[in-house]
N, C-alpha and C. Protein backbone atom coordinates (compact mmCIF):
# COMPACT_ATOMS: atom_id res chain seq x y z
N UNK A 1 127.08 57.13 173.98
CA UNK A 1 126.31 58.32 174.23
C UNK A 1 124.83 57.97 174.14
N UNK A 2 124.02 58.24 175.27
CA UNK A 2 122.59 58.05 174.73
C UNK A 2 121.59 59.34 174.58
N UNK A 3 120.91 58.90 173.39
CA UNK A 3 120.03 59.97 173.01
C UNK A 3 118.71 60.56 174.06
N UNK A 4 119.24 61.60 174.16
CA UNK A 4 117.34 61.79 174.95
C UNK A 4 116.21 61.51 174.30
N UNK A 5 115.49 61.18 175.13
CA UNK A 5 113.89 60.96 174.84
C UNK A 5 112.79 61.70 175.38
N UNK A 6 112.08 61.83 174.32
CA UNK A 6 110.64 62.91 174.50
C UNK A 6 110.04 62.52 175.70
N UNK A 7 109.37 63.33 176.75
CA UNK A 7 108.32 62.91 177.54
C UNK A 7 107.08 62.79 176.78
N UNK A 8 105.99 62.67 177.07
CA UNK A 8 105.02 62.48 176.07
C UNK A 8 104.11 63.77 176.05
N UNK A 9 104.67 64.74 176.58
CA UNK A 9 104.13 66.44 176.63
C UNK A 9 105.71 66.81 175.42
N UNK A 10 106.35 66.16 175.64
CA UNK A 10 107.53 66.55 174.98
C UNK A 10 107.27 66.34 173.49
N UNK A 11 106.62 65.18 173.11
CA UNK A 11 106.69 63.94 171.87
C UNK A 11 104.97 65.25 171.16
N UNK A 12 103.76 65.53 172.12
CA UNK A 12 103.11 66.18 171.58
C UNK A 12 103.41 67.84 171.14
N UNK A 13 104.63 68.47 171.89
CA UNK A 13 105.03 69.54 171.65
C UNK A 13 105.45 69.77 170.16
N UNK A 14 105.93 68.21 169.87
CA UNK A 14 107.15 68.10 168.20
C UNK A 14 105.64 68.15 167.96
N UNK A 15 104.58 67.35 167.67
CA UNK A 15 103.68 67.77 166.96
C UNK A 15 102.96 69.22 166.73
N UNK A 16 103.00 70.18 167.78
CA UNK A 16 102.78 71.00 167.71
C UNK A 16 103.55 71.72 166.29
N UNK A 17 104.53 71.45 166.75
CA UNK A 17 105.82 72.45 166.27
C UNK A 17 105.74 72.20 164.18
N UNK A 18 105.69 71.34 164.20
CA UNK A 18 105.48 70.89 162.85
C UNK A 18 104.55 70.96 162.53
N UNK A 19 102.93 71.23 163.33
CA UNK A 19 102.06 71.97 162.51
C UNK A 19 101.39 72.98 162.24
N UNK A 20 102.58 73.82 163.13
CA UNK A 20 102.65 74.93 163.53
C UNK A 20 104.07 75.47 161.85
N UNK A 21 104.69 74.89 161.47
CA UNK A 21 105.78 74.75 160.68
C UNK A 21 104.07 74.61 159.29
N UNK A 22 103.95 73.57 159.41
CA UNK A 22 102.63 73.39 157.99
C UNK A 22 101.96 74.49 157.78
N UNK A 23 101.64 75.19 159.21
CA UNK A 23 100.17 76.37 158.91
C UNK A 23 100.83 77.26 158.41
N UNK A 24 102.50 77.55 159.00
CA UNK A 24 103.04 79.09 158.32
C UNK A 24 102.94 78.77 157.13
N UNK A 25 103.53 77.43 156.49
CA UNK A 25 103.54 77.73 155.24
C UNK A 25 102.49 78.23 154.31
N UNK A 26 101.16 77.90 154.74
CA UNK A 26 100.41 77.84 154.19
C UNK A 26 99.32 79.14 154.72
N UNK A 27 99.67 79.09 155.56
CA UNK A 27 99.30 80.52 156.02
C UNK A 27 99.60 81.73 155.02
N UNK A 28 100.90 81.63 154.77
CA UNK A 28 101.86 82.47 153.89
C UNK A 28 101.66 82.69 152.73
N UNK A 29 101.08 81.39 152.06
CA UNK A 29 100.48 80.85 150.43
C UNK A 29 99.43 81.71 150.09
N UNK A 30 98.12 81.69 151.28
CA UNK A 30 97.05 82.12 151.34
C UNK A 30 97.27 83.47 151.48
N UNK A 31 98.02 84.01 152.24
CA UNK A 31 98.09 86.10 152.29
C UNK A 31 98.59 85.95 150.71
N UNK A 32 99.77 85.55 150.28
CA UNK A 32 100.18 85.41 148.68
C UNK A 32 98.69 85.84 148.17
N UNK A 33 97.85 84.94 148.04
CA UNK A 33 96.81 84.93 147.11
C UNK A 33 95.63 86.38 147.94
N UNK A 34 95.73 86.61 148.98
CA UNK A 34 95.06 87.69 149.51
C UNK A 34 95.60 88.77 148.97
N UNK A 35 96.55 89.44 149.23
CA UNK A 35 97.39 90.71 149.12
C UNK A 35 97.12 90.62 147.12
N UNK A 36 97.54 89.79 146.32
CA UNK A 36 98.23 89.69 145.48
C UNK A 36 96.98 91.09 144.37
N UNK A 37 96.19 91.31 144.51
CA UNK A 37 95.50 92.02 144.01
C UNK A 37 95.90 93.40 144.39
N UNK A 38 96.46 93.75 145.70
CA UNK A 38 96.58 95.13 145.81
C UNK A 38 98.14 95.31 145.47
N UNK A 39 99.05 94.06 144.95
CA UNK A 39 100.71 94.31 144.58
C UNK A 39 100.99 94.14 145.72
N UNK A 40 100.76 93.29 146.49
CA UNK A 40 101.61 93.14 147.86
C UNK A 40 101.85 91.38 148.10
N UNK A 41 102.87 91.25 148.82
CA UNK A 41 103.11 89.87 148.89
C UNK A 41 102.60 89.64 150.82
N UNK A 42 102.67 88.29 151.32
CA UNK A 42 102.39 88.03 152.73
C UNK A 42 103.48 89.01 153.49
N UNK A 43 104.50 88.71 152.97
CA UNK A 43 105.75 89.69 153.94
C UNK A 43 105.88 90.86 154.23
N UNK A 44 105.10 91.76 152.74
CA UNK A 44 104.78 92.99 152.81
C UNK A 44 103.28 93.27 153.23
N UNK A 45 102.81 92.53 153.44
CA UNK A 45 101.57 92.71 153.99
C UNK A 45 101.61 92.66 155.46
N UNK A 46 102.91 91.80 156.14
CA UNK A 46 103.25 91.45 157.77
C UNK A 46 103.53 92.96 158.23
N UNK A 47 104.16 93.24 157.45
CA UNK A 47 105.51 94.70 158.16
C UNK A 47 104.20 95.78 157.72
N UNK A 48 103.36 96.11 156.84
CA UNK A 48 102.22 96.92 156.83
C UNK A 48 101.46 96.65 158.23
N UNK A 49 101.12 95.59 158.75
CA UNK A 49 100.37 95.30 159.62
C UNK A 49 100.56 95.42 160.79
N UNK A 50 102.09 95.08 161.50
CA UNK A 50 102.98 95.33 162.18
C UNK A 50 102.36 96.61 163.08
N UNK A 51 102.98 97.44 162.02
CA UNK A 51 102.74 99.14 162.15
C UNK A 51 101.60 99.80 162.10
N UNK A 52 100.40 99.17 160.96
CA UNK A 52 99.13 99.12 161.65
C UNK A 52 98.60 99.24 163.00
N UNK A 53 98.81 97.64 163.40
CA UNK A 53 98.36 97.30 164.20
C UNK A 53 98.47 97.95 166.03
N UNK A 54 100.20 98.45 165.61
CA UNK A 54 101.18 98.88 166.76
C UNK A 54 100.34 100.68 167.05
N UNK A 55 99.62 100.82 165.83
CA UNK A 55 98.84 102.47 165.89
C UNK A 55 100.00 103.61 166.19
N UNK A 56 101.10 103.00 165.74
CA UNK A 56 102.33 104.13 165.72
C UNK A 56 103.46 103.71 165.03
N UNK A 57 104.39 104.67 164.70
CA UNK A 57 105.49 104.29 164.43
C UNK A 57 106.21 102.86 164.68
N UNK A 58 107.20 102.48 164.22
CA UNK A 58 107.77 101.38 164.65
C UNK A 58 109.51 101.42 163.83
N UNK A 59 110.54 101.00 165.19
CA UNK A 59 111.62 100.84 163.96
C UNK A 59 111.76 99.61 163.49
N UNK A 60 112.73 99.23 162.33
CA UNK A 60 112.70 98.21 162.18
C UNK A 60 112.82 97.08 162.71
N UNK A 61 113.77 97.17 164.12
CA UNK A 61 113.94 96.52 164.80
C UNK A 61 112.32 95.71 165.74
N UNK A 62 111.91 96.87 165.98
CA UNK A 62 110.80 96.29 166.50
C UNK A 62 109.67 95.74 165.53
N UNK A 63 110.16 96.09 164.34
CA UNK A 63 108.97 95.17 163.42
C UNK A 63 108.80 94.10 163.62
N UNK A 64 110.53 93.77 163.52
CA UNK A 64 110.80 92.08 163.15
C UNK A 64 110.37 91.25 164.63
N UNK A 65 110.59 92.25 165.51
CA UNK A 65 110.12 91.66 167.25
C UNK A 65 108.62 91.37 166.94
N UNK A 66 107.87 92.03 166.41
CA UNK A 66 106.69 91.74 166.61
C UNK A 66 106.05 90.31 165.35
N UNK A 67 106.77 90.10 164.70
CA UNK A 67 106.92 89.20 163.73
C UNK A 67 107.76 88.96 163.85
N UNK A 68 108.57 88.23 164.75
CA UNK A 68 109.06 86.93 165.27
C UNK A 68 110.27 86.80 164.17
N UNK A 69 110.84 87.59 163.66
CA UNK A 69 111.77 87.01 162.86
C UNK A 69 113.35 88.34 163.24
N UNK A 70 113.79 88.15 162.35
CA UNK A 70 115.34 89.16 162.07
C UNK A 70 115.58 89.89 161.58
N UNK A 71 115.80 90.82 162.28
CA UNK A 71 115.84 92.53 161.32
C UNK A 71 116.32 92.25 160.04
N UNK A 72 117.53 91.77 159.96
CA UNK A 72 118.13 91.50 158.39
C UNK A 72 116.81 91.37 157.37
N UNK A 73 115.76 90.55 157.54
CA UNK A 73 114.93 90.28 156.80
C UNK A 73 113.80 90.85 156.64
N UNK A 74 113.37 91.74 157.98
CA UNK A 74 112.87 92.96 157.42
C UNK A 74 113.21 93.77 157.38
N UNK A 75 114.27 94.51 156.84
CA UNK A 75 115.10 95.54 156.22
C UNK A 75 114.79 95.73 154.63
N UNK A 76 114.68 94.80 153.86
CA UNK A 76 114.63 95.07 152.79
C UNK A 76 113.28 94.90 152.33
N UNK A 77 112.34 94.32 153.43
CA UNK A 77 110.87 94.70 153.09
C UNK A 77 110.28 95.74 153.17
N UNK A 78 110.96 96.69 154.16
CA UNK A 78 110.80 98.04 154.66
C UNK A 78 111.01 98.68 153.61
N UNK A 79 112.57 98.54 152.95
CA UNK A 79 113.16 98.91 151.72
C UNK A 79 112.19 99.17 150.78
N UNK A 80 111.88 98.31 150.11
CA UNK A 80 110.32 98.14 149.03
C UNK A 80 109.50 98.46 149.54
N UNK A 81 108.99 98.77 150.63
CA UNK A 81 107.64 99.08 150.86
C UNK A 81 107.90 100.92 150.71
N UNK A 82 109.01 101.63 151.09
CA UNK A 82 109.24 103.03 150.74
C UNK A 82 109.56 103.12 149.59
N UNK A 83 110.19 102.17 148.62
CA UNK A 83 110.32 102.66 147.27
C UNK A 83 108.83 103.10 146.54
N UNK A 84 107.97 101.73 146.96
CA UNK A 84 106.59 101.78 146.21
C UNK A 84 105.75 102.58 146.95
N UNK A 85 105.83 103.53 147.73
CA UNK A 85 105.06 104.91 148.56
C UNK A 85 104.51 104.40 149.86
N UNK A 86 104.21 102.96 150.17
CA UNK A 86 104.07 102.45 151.28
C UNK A 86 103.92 102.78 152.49
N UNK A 87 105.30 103.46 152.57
CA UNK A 87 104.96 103.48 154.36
C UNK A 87 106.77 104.57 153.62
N UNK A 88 107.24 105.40 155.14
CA UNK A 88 108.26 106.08 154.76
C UNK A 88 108.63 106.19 155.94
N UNK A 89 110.26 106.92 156.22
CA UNK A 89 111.06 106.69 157.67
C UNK A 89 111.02 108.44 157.98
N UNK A 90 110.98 108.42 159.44
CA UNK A 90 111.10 109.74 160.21
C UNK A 90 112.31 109.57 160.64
N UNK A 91 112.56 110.51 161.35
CA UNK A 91 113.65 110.85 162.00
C UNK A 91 113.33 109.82 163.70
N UNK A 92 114.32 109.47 163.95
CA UNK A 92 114.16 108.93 165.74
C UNK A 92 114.48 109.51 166.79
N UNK A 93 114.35 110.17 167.14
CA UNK A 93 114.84 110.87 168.54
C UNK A 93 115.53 110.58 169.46
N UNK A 94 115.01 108.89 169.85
CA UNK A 94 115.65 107.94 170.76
C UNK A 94 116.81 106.92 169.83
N UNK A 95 116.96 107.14 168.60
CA UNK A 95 117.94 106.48 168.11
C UNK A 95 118.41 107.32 166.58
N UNK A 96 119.35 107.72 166.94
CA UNK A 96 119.61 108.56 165.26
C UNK A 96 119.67 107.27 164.50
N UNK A 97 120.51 105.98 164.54
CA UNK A 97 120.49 105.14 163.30
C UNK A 97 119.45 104.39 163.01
N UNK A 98 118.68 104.73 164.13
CA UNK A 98 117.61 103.69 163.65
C UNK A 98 116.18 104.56 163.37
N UNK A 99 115.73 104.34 162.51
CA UNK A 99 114.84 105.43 161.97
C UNK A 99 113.66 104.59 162.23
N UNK A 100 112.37 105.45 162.03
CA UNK A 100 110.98 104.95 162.70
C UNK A 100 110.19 104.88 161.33
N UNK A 101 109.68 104.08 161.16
CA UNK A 101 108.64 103.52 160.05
C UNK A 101 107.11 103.94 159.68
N UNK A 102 106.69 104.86 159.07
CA UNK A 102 105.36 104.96 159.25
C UNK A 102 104.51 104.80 157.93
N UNK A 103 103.51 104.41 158.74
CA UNK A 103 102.93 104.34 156.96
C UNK A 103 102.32 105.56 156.29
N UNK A 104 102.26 105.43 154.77
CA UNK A 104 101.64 106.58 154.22
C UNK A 104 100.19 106.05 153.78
N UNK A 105 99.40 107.59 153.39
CA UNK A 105 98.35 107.50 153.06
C UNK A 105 98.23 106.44 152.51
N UNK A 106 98.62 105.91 151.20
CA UNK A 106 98.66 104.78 150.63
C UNK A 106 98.74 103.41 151.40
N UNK A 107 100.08 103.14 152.16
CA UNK A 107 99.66 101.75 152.71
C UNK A 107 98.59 101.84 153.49
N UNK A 108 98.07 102.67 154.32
CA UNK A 108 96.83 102.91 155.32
C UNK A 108 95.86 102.00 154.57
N UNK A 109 95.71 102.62 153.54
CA UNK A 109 94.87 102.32 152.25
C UNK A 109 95.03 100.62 151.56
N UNK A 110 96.08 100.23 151.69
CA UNK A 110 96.29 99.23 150.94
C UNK A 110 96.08 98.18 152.22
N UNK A 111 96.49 98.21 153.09
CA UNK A 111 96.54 97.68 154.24
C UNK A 111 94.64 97.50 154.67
N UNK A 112 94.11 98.59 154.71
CA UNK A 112 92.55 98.22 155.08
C UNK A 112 92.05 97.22 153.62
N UNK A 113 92.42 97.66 152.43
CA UNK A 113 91.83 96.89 151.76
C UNK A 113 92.04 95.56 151.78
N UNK A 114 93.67 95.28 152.10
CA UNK A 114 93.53 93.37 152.49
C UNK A 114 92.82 93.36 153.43
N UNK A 115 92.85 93.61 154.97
CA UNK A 115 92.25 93.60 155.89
C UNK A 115 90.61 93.10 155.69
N UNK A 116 89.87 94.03 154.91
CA UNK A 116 88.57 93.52 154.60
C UNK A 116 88.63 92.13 154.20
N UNK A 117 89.36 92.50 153.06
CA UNK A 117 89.20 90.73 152.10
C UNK A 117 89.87 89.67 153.19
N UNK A 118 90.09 89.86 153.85
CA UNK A 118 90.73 89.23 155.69
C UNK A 118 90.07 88.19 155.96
N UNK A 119 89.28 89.56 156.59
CA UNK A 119 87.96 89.48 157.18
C UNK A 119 87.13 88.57 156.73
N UNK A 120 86.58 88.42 155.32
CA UNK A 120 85.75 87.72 155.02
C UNK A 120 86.32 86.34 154.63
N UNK A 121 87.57 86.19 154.48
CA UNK A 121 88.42 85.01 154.18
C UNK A 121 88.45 84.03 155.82
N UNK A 122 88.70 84.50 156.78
CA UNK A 122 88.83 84.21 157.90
C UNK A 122 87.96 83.71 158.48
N UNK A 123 86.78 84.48 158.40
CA UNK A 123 85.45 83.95 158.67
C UNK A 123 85.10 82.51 158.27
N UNK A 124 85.19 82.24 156.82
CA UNK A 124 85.35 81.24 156.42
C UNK A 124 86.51 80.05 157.19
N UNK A 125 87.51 80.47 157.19
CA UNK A 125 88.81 79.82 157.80
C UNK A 125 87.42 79.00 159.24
N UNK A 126 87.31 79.56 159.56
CA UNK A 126 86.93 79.68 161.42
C UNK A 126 85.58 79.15 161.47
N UNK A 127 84.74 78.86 160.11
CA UNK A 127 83.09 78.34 160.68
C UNK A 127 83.73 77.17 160.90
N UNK A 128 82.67 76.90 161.78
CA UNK A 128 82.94 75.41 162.48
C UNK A 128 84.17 74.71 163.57
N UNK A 129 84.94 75.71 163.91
CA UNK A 129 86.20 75.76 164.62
C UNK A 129 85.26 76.55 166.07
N UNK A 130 85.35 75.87 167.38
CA UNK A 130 84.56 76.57 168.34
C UNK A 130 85.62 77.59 168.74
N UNK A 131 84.96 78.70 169.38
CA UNK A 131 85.57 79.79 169.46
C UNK A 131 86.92 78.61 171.20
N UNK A 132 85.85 78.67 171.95
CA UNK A 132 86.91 77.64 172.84
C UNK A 132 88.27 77.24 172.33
N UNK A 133 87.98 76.47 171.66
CA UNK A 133 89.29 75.87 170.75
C UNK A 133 90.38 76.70 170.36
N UNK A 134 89.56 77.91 169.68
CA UNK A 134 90.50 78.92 169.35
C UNK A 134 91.75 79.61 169.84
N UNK A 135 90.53 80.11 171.22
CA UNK A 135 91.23 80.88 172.36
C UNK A 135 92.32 79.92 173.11
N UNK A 136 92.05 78.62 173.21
CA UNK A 136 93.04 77.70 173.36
C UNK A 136 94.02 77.82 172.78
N UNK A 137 94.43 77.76 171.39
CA UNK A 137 95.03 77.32 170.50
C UNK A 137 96.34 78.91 170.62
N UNK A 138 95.39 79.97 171.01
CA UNK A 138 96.16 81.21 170.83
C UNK A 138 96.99 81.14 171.79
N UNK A 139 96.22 81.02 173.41
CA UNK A 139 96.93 80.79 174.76
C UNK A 139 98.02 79.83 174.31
N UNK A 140 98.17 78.88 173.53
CA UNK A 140 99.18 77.39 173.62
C UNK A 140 99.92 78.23 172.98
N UNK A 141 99.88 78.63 171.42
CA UNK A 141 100.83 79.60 171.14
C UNK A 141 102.01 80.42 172.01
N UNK A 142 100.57 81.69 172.21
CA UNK A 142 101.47 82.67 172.75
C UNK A 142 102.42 82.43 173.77
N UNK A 143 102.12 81.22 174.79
CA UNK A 143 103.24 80.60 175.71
C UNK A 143 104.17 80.07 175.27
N UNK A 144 104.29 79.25 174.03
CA UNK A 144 105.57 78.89 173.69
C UNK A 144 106.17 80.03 173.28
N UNK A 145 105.50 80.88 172.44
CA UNK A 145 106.24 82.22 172.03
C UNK A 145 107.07 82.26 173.02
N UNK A 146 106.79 82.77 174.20
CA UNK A 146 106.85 83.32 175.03
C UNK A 146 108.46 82.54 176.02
N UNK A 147 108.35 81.10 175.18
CA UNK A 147 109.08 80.38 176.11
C UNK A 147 110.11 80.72 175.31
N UNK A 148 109.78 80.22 174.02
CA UNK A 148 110.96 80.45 173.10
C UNK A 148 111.97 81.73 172.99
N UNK A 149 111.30 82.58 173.65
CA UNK A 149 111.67 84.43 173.19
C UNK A 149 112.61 84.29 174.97
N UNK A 150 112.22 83.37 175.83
CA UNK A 150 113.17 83.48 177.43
C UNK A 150 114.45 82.71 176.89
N UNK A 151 114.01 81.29 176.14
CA UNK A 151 115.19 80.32 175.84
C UNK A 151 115.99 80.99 175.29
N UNK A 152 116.37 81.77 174.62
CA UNK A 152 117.31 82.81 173.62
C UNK A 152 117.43 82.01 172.47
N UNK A 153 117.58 80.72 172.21
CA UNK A 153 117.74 79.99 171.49
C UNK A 153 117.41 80.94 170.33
N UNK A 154 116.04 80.91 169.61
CA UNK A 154 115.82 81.14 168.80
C UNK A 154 116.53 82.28 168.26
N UNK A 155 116.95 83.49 169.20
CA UNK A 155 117.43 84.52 168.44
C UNK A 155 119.14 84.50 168.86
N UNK A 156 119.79 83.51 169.05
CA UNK A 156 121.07 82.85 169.05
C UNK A 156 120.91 82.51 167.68
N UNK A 157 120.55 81.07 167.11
CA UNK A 157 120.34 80.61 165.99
C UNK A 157 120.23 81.84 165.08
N UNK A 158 118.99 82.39 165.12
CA UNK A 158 119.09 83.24 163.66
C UNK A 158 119.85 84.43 163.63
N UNK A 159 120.77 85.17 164.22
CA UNK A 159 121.55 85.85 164.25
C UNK A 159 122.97 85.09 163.70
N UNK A 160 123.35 84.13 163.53
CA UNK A 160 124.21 83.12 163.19
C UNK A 160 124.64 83.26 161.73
N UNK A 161 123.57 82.77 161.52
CA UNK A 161 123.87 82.17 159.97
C UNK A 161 123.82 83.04 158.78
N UNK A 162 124.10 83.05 157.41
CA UNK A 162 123.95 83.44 156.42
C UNK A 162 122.72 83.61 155.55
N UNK A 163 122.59 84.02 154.45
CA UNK A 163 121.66 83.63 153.58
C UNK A 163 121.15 82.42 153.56
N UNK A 164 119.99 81.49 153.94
CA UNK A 164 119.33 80.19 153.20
C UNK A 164 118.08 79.98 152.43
């Protein structure tokens, strides 16, 4: 049997991918230490933002679409975020089981206040990074997103498996 081999768009893609794999982590570390003052973690700060950002409702389903991951896993962020006054569920119109997410006064609130401290964190992140580069970096992204979300792959795989 022989193994395939990378083209060399192929061989720079794995690099992508793995430091694209490094930044989440650390991406993730850093909201940790952002949020952690207002009682919020990166995850609960994603699904606040989500719905923010979306300037409406959202069900859960579409949270996790917009953050790239699996309802299973934001289900129980949603969960905690209505226990602690966060954000709370309406009724759906277009789906009785699936209920719509909104935030309350409070996350509005908790949500602008990371946002600021963001802001000024980011800034930092970004001196010296040319904006060029940036807008690059987003375009390279959002196309693999984009490829990845046609391949099904990704949401084959995580629909699969169990707890890890």
């Amino acid at each position: 049997m022989s193994a395939q081999s990378r083209t060399s768009e192929g061989e720079t893609a794995t690099h992508v991918v793995l430091s694209t794999f490094r930044a989440n982590g650390l991406l993730l570390a850093a909201g940790d230490v952002l949020t952690a003052p207002y009682g919020l973690t990166s995850a609960r700060w994603q699904v606040l933002g989500a719905i923010a950002l979306a300037e409406r409702p959202l069900t859960v389903p579409q949270i996790a679409r917009r953050m790239g991951l699996a309802r299973q896993s934001v289900h129980p962020t949603v969960k905690r975020l209505v226990r602690d006054g966060h954000l709370e569920l309406a009724p759906n119109a277009d789906h009785r089981r699936s209920q719509l997410v909104r935030l309350t006064e409070t996350g509005r609130a908790k949500y602008a206040a990371v946002d600021a401290r963001q802001a000024a964190w980011v800034n930092r992140l970004a001196a010296g990074i040319g904006r060029t580069d940036l807008v690059t970096a987003v375009r390279v992204l959002d196309q693999l997103c984009r490829r990845l979300e046609n391949d099904g792959t990704a949401s084959r795989e995580g629909d699969e498996g169990g707890d890890e």
